[in-house]
Protein backbone atom coordinates (compact mmCIF):
# COMPACT_ATOMS: atom_id res chain seq x y z
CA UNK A 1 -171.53 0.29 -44.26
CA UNK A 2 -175.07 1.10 -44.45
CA UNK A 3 -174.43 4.23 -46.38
CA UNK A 4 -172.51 2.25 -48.71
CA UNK A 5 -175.28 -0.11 -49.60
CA UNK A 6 -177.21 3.42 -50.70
CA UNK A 7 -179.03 3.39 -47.08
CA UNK A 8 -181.08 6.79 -47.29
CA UNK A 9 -179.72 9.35 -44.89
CA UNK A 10 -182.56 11.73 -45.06
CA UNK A 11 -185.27 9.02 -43.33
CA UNK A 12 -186.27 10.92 -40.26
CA UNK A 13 -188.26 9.10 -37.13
CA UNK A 14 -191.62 10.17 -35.98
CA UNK A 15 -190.32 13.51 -34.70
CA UNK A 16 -188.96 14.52 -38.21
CA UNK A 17 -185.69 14.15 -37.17
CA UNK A 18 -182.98 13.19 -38.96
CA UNK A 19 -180.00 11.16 -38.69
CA UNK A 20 -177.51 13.72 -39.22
CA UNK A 21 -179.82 16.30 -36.74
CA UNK A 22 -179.18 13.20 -34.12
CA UNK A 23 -175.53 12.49 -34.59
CA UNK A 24 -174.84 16.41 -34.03
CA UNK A 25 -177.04 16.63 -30.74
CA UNK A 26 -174.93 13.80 -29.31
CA UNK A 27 -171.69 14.93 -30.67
CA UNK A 28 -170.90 12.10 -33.07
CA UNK A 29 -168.68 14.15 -35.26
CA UNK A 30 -167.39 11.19 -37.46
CA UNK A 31 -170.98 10.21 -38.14
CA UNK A 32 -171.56 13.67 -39.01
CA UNK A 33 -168.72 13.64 -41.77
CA UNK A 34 -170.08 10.58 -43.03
CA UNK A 35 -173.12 11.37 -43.78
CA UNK A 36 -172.56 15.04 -45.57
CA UNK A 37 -170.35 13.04 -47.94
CA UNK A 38 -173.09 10.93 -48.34
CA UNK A 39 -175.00 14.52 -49.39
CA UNK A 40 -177.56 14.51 -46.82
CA UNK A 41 -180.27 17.01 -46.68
CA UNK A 42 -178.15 19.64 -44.30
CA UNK A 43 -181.54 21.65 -43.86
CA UNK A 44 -184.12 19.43 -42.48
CA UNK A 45 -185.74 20.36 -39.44
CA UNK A 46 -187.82 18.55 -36.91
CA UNK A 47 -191.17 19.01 -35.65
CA UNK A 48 -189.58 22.72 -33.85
CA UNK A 49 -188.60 23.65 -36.88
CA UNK A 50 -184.60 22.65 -35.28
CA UNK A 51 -182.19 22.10 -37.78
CA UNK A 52 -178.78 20.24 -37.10
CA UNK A 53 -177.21 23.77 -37.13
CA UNK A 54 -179.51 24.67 -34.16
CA UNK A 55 -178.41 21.00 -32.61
CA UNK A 56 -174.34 22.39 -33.32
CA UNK A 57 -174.79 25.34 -31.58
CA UNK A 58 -176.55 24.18 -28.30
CA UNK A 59 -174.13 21.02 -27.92
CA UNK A 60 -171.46 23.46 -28.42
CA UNK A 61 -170.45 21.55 -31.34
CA UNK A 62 -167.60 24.02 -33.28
CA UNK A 63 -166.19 21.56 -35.22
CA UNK A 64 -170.21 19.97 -36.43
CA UNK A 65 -171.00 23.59 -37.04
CA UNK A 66 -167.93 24.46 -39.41
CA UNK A 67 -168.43 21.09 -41.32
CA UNK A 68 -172.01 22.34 -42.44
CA UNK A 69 -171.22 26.14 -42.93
CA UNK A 70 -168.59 24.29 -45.47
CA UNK A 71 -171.86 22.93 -47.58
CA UNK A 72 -173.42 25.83 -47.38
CA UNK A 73 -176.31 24.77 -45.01
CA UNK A 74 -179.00 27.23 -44.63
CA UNK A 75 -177.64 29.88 -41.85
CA UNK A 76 -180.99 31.52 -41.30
CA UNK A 77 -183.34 28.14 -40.53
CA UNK A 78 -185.71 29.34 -37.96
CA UNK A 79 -186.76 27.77 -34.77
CA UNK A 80 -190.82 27.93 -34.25
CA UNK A 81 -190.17 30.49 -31.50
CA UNK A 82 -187.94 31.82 -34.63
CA UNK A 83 -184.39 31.41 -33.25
CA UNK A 84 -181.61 31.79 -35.85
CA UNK A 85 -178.54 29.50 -35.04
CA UNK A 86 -176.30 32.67 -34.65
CA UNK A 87 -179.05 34.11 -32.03
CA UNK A 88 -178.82 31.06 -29.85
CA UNK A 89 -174.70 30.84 -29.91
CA UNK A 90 -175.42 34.54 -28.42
CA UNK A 91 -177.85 33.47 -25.71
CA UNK A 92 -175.39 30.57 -24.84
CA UNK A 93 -172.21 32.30 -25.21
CA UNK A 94 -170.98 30.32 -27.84
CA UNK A 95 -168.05 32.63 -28.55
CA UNK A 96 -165.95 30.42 -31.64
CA UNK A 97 -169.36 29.49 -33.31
CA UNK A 98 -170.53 33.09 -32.86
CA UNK A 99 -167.52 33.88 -35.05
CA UNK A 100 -168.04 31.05 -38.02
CA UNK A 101 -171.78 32.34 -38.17
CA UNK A 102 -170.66 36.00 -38.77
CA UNK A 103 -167.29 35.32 -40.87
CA UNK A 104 -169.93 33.65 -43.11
CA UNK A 105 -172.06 36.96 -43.17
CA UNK A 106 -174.80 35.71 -41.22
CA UNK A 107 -177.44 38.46 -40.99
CA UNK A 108 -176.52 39.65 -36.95
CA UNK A 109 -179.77 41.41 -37.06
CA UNK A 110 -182.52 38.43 -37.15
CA UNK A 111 -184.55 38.73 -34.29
CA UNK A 112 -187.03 35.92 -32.15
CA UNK A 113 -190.65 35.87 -31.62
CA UNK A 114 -190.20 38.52 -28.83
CA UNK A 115 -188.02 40.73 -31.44
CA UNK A 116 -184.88 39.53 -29.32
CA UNK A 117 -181.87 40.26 -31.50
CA UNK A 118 -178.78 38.58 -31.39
CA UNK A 119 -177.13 41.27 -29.35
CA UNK A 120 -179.63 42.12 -26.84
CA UNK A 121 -179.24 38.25 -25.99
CA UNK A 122 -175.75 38.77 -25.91
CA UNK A 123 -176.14 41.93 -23.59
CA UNK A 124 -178.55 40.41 -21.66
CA UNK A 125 -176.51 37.30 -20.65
CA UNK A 126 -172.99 39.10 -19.98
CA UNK A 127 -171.30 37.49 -22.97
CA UNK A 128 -168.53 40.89 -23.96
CA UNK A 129 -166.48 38.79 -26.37
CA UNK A 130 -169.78 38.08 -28.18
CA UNK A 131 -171.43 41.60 -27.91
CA UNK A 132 -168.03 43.25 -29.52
CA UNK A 133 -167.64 40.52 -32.27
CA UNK A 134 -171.81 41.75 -33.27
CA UNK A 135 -170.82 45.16 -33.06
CA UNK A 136 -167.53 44.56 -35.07
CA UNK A 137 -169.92 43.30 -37.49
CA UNK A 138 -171.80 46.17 -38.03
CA UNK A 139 -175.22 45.27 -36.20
CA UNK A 140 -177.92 47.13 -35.25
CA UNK A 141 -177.26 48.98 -32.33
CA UNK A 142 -181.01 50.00 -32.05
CA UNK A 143 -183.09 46.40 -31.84
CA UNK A 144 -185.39 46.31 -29.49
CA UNK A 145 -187.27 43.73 -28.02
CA UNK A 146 -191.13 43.47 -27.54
CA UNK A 147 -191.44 46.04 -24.78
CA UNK A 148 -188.50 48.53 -26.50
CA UNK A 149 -185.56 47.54 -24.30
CA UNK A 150 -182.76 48.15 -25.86
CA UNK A 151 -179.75 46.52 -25.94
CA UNK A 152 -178.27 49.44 -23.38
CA UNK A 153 -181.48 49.10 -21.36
CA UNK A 154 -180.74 45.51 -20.35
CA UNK A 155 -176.83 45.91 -20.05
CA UNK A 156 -177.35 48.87 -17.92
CA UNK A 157 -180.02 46.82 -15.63
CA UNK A 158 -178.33 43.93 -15.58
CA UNK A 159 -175.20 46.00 -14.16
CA UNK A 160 -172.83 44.57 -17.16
CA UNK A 161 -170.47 47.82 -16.96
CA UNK A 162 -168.08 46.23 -19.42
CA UNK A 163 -170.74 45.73 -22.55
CA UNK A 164 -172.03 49.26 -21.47
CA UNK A 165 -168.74 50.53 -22.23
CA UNK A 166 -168.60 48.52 -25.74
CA UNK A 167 -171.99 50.20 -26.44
CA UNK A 168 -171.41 53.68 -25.72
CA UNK A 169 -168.11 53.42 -27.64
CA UNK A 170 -170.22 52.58 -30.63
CA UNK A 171 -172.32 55.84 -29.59
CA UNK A 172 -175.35 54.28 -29.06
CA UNK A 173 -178.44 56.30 -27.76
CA UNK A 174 -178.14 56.90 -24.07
CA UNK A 175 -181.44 58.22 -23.82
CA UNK A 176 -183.92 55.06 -25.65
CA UNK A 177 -186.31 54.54 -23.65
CA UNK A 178 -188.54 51.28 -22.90
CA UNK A 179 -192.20 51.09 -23.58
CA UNK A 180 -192.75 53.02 -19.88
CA UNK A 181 -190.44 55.32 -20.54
CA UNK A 182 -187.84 54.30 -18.26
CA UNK A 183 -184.19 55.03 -19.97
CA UNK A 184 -180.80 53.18 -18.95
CA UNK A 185 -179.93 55.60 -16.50
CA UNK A 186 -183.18 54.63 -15.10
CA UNK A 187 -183.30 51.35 -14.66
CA UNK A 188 -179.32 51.61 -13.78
CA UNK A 189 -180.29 54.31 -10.61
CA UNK A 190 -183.33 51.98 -9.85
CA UNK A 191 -180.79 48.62 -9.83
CA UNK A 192 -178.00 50.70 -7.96
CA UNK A 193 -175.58 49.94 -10.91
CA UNK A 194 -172.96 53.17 -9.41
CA UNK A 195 -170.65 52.73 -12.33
CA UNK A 196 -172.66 52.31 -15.16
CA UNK A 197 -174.81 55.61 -13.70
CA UNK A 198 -171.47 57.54 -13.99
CA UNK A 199 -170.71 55.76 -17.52
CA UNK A 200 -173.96 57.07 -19.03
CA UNK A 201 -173.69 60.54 -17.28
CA UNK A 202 -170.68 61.09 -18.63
CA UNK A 203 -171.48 60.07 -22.38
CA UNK A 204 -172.74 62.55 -24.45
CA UNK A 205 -175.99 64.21 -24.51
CA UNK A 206 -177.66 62.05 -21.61
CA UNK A 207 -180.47 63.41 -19.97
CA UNK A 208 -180.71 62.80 -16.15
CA UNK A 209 -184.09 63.83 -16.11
CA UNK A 210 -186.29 61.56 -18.19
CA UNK A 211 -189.34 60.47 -16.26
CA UNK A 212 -190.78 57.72 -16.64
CA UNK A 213 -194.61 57.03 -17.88
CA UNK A 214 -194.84 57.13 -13.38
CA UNK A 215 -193.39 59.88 -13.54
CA UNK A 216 -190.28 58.69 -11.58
CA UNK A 217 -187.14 59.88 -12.23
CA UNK A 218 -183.52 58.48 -11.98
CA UNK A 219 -182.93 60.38 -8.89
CA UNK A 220 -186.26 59.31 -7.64
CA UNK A 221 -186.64 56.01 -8.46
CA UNK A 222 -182.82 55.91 -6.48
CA UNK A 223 -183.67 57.52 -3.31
CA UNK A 224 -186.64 55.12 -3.25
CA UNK A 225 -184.11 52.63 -3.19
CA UNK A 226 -181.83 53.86 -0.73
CA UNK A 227 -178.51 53.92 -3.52
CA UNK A 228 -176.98 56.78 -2.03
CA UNK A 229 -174.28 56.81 -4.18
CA UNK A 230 -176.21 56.95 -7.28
CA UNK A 231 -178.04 59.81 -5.42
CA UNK A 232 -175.20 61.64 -4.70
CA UNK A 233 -173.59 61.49 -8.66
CA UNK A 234 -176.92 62.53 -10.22
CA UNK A 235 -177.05 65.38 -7.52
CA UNK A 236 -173.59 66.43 -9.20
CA UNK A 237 -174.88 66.06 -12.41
CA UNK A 238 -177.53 68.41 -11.91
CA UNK A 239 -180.61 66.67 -12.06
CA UNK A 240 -183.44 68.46 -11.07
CA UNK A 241 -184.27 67.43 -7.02
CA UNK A 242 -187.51 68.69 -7.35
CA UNK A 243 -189.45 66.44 -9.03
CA UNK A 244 -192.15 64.34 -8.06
CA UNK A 245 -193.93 62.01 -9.41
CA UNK A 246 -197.58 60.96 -10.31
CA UNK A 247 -198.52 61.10 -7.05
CA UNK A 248 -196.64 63.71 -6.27
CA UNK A 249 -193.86 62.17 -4.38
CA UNK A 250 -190.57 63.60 -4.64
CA UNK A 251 -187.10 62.08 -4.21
CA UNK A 252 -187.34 63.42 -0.42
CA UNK A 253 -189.96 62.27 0.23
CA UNK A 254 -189.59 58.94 -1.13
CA UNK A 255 -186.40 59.01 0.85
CA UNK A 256 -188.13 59.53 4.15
CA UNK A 257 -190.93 57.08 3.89
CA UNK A 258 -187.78 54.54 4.10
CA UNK A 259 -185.85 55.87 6.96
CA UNK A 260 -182.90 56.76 4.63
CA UNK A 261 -181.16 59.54 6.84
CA UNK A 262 -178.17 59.75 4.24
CA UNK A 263 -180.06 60.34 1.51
CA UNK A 264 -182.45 63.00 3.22
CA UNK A 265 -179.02 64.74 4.05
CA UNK A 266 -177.68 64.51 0.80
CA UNK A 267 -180.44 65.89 -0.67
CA UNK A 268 -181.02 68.65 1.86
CA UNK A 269 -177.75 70.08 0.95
CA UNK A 270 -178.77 70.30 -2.51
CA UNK A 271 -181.94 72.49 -1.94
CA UNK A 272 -184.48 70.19 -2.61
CA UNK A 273 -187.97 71.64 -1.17
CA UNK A 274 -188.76 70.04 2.42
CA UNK A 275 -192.74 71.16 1.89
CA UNK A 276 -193.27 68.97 -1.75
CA UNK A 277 -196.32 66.98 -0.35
CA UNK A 278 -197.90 64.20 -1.93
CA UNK A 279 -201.08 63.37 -3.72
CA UNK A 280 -202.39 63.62 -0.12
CA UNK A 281 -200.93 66.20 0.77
CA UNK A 282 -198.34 64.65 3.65
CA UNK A 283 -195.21 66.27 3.71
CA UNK A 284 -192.00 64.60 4.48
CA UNK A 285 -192.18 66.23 8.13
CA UNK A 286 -195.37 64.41 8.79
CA UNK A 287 -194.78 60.92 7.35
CA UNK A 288 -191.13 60.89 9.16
CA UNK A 289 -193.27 61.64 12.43
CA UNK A 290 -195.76 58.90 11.85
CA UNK A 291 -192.76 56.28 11.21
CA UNK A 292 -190.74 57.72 14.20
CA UNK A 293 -187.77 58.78 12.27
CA UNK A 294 -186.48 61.54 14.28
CA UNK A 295 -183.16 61.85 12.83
CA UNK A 296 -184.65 62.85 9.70
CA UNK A 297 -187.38 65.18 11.94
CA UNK A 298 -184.36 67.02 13.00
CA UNK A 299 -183.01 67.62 9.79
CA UNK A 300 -186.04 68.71 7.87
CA UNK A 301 -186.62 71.01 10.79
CA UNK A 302 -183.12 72.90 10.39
CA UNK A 303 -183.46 73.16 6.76
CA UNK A 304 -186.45 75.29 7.61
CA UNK A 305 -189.62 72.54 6.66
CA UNK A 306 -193.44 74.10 7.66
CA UNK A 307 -193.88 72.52 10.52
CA UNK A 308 -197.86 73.02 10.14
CA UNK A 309 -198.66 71.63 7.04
CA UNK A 310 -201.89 69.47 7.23
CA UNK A 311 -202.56 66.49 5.17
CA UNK A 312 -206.41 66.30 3.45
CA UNK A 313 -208.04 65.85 6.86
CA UNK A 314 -206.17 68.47 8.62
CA UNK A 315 -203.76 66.48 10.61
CA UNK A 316 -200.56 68.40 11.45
CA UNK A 317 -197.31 66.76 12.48
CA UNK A 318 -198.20 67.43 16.12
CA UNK A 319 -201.28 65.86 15.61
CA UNK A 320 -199.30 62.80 14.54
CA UNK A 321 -196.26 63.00 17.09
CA UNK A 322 -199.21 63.02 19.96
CA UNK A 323 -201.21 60.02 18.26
CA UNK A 324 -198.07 57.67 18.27
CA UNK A 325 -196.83 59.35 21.57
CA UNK A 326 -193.46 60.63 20.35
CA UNK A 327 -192.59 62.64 23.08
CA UNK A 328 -189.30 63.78 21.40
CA UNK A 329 -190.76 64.85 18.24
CA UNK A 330 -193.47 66.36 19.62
CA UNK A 331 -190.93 68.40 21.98
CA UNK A 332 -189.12 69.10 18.89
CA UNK A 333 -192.12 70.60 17.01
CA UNK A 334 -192.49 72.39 20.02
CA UNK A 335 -189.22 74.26 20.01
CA UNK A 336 -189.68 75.35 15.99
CA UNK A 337 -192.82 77.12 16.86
CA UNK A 338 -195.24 74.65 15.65
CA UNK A 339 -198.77 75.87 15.61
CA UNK A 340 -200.49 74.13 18.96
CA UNK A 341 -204.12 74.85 17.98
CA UNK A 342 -203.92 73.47 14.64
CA UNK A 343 -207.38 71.05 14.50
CA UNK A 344 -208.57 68.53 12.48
CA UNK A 345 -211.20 67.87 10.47
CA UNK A 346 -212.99 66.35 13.97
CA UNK A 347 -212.60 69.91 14.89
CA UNK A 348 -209.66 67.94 17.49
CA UNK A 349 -206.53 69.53 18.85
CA UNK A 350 -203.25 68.19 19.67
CA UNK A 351 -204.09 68.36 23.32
CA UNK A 352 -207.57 66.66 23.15
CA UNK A 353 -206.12 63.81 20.93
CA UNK A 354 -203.37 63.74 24.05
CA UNK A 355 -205.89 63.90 26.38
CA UNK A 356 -208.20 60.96 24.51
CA UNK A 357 -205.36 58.63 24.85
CA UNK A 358 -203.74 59.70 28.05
CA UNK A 359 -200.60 60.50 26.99
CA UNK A 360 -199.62 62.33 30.53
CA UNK A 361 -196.00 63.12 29.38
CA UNK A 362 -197.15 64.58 26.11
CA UNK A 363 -200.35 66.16 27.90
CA UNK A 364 -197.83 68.48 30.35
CA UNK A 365 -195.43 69.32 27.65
CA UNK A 366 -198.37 70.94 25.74
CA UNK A 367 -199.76 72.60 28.81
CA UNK A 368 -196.28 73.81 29.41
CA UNK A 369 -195.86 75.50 26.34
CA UNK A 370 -199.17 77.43 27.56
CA UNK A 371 -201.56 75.48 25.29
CA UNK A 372 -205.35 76.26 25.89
CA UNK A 373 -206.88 73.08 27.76
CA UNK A 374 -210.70 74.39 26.48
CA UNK A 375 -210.69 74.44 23.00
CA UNK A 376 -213.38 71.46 22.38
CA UNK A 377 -213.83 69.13 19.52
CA UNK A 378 -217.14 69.38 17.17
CA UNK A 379 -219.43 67.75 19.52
CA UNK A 380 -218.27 70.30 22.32
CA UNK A 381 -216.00 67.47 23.85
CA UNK A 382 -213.08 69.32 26.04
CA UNK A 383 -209.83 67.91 26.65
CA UNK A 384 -210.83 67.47 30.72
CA UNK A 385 -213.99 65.47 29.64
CA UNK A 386 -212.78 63.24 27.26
CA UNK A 387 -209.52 62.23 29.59
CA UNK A 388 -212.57 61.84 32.12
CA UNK A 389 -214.63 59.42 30.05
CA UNK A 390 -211.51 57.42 28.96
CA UNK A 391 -210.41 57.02 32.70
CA UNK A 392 -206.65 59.04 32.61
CA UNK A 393 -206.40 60.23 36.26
CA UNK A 394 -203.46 61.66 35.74
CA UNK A 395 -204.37 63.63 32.63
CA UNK A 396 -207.18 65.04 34.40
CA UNK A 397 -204.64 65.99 37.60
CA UNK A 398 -202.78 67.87 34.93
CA UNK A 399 -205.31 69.69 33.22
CA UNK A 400 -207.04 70.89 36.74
CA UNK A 401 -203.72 71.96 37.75
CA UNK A 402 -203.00 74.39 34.53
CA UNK A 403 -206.88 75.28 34.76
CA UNK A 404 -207.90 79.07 35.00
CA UNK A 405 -211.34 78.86 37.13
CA UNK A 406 -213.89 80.05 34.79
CA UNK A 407 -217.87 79.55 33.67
CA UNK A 408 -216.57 77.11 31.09
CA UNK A 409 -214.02 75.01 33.26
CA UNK A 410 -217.04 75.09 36.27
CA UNK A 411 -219.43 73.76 33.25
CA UNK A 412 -216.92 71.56 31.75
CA UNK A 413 -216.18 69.97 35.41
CA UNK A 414 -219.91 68.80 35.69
CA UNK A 415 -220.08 67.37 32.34
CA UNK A 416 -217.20 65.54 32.86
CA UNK A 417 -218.97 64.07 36.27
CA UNK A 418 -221.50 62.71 34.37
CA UNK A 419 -219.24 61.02 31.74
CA UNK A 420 -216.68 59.53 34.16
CA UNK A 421 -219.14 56.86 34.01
CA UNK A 422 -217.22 55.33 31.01
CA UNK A 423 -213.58 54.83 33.36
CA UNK A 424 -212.88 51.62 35.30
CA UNK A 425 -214.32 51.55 38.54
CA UNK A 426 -211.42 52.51 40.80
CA UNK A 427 -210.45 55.38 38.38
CA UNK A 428 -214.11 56.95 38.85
CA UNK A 429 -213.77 56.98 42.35
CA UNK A 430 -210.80 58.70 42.26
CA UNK A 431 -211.74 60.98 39.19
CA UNK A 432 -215.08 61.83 41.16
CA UNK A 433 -213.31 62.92 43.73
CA UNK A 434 -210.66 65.22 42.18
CA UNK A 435 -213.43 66.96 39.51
CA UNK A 436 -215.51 67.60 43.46
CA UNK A 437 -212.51 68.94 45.39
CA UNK A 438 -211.62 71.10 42.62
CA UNK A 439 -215.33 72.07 42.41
């Protein structure tokens, strides 16, 4: 009625929207009809810059959105975050509008304020009917967003193995990487995405060993991770096991700081260096001793590891198996010939740091395997006086016991009579007592 008294349709409220953007945001298609034969302006957008072809899309409004294509409404009106109507149908899986937009060649290619194209919104939300329909349509395979992830990147890291197939079918590039250098098969290994890893290793010309600006590889970045299956098809593939990263960490490693005895296996078989230390120079054989993981002690011992690295303060494995009184590891160490006089920077063996702590278990396997109880740290500290000061009667009973009588034990037994001084009061008594009878 009010259109046929010449009522204008194009007034728009204090928002600068307009009746016909209003009657397609709530679906009124009747309304809608009426007022494009009334010729309403079909392109006037609100303070967002939203047109009613935006409002069509969102609502899901098919029937709203075919009656202004008809009129030829303005297909590439741009939201102020510069949203196209056909990007949003992508983002919202609008499949049937998706359609309309491109049927009327809407440019598939027009991308958002974070150069989001209509595709990577597709591929990033898991629409397939709607990625295939862009790629029907011939668009660009290569649009990147703001930080250059592909379209591929974010299929492959959001583990969508169905648009990854669409993509690769329409050979895209396997190998584009982001802004840090981190490819699909990257961020697939570092997601765990098993069947997209084997998609893109199996497509041609992919490159398993693209690091990224960390320097982590696919196989790195996986055995961080603990996907052993990933590990185990890039293994086949023949990526290089070697590699470490920035700080000099390589896939084994990585794999042992986490406890991941599969993985340490797995890549054991495949001849990946046991010695690679890292940027301090801990091998995997120390840092598995330090966390306890003797499973994965065992194994890097058979494959042959150094048992006598040292990290930048000289600390050997044994050192570490004695500090966190591993008895089993350090037994272990024992049997592959570890070096027992290895000291650190403190000038401190394995037996004096035993000793120090009074770990009597430890303490008598290391005298055992014949290990000189003299050897002093760099203030001239024995093992005898500092298990005096500390109070470890039965430390000392052990180290008297594998003594050899000599100038230096005799000297070293009335040092330590002075420094028992520092034990409890019952242990001095009974310290005093065995450093004098042995005197």
């Amino acid at each position: 009625m009010l259109l046929e008294y010449n009522c204008n349709p194009d007034l728009c409220n204090n928002e600068n929207k307009s009746p016909l953007l209003v009657a397609t945001r709530l679906g009124f298609t009747e309304i809608v009809k009426l007022l494009l034969s009334h010729n309403c302006n079909t392109n006037i957008v609100d303070r967002d810059m939203i047109s009613a072809s935006h409002e069509a899309v969102v609502v899901n409004g098919k029937e709203s959105e075919k009656l202004l294509l008809g009129i030829k409404s303005d297909m590439y009106i741009r939201s102020n975050y510069q949203e196209s109507a056909l990007y949003i149908a992508s983002l919202y899986g609008r499949t049937d509008i998706v359609e309309l937009l491109l049927q009327s060649k809407c440019n598939p290619d027009l991308c958002n304020t974070d150069n989001v194209s209509p595709l990577y919104a597709a591929c990033c939300n898991g629409h397939d009917d709607i990625v295939l329909s862009l790629l029907d349509h011939g668009c660009d395979l290569y649009k990147s967003d703001k930080d250059n992830k592909s379209p591929l990147y974010v299929a492959s890291a959001k583990g969508y193995t169905t648009i990854v197939k669409y993509l690769l079918e329409y050979k895209c590039d396997l190998n584009l990487c982001n802004t840090d250098n981190k490819s699909p098969l990257f961020i697939a290994s570092c997601n765990g995405h098993i069947e997209i890893a084997k998609l893109l290793l199996k497509g041609k010309g992919c490159d398993p060993n693209i690091s990224s600006n960390e320097g982590k590889t696919p196989l790195n970045i996986a055995a961080t991770f603990g996907h052993r299956e990933v590990v185990e098809v890039l293994l086949r593939h023949k990526c290089h096991a070697n590699v470490c990263d920035n700080n000099k960490r390589s896939s084994l490693y990585n794999a042992t700081l986490k406890g991941y005895t599969a993985i340490v296996k797995m890549l054991l078989k495949y001849n990946c260096n046991p010695d690679l230390c890292n940027n301090e120079n801990k091998s995997p054989l120390l840092d598995a001793t330090r966390l306890g993981y003797t499973d994965i002690v065992k194994l890097l011992l058979v494959h042959n590891c150094t048992p006598n690295f040292v990290d930048r303060d000289t600390i050997s494995a044994l050192h570490v198996a004695v500090a966190v009184n591993n008895k089993e590891i350090t037994k272990l160490l024992l049997e592959h010939k570890c070096d027992m006089y290895i000291r650190s920077k403190f000038q401190e063996s394995a037996l004096y740091i035993a000793c120090r702590y009074g770990r009597t278990d430890i303490v008598k396997l290391l005298l055992q395997n014949k290990c000189n109880p003299d050897l002093c740290e760099r203030n001239k500290e024995s093992s005898l006086l500092t298990a005096s000061r500390f109070g470890h009667t039965e430390t000392v009973k052990l180290l008297l016991q594998y003594s050899i009588k000599s100038d230096l034990l005799y000297k070293n037994l009335w040092t330590a009579l002075n420094r028992v001084k520092g034990a409890a009061d019952g242990d001095q008594a009974v310290i005093k007592n065995l450093l004098l009878n042995y005197v």
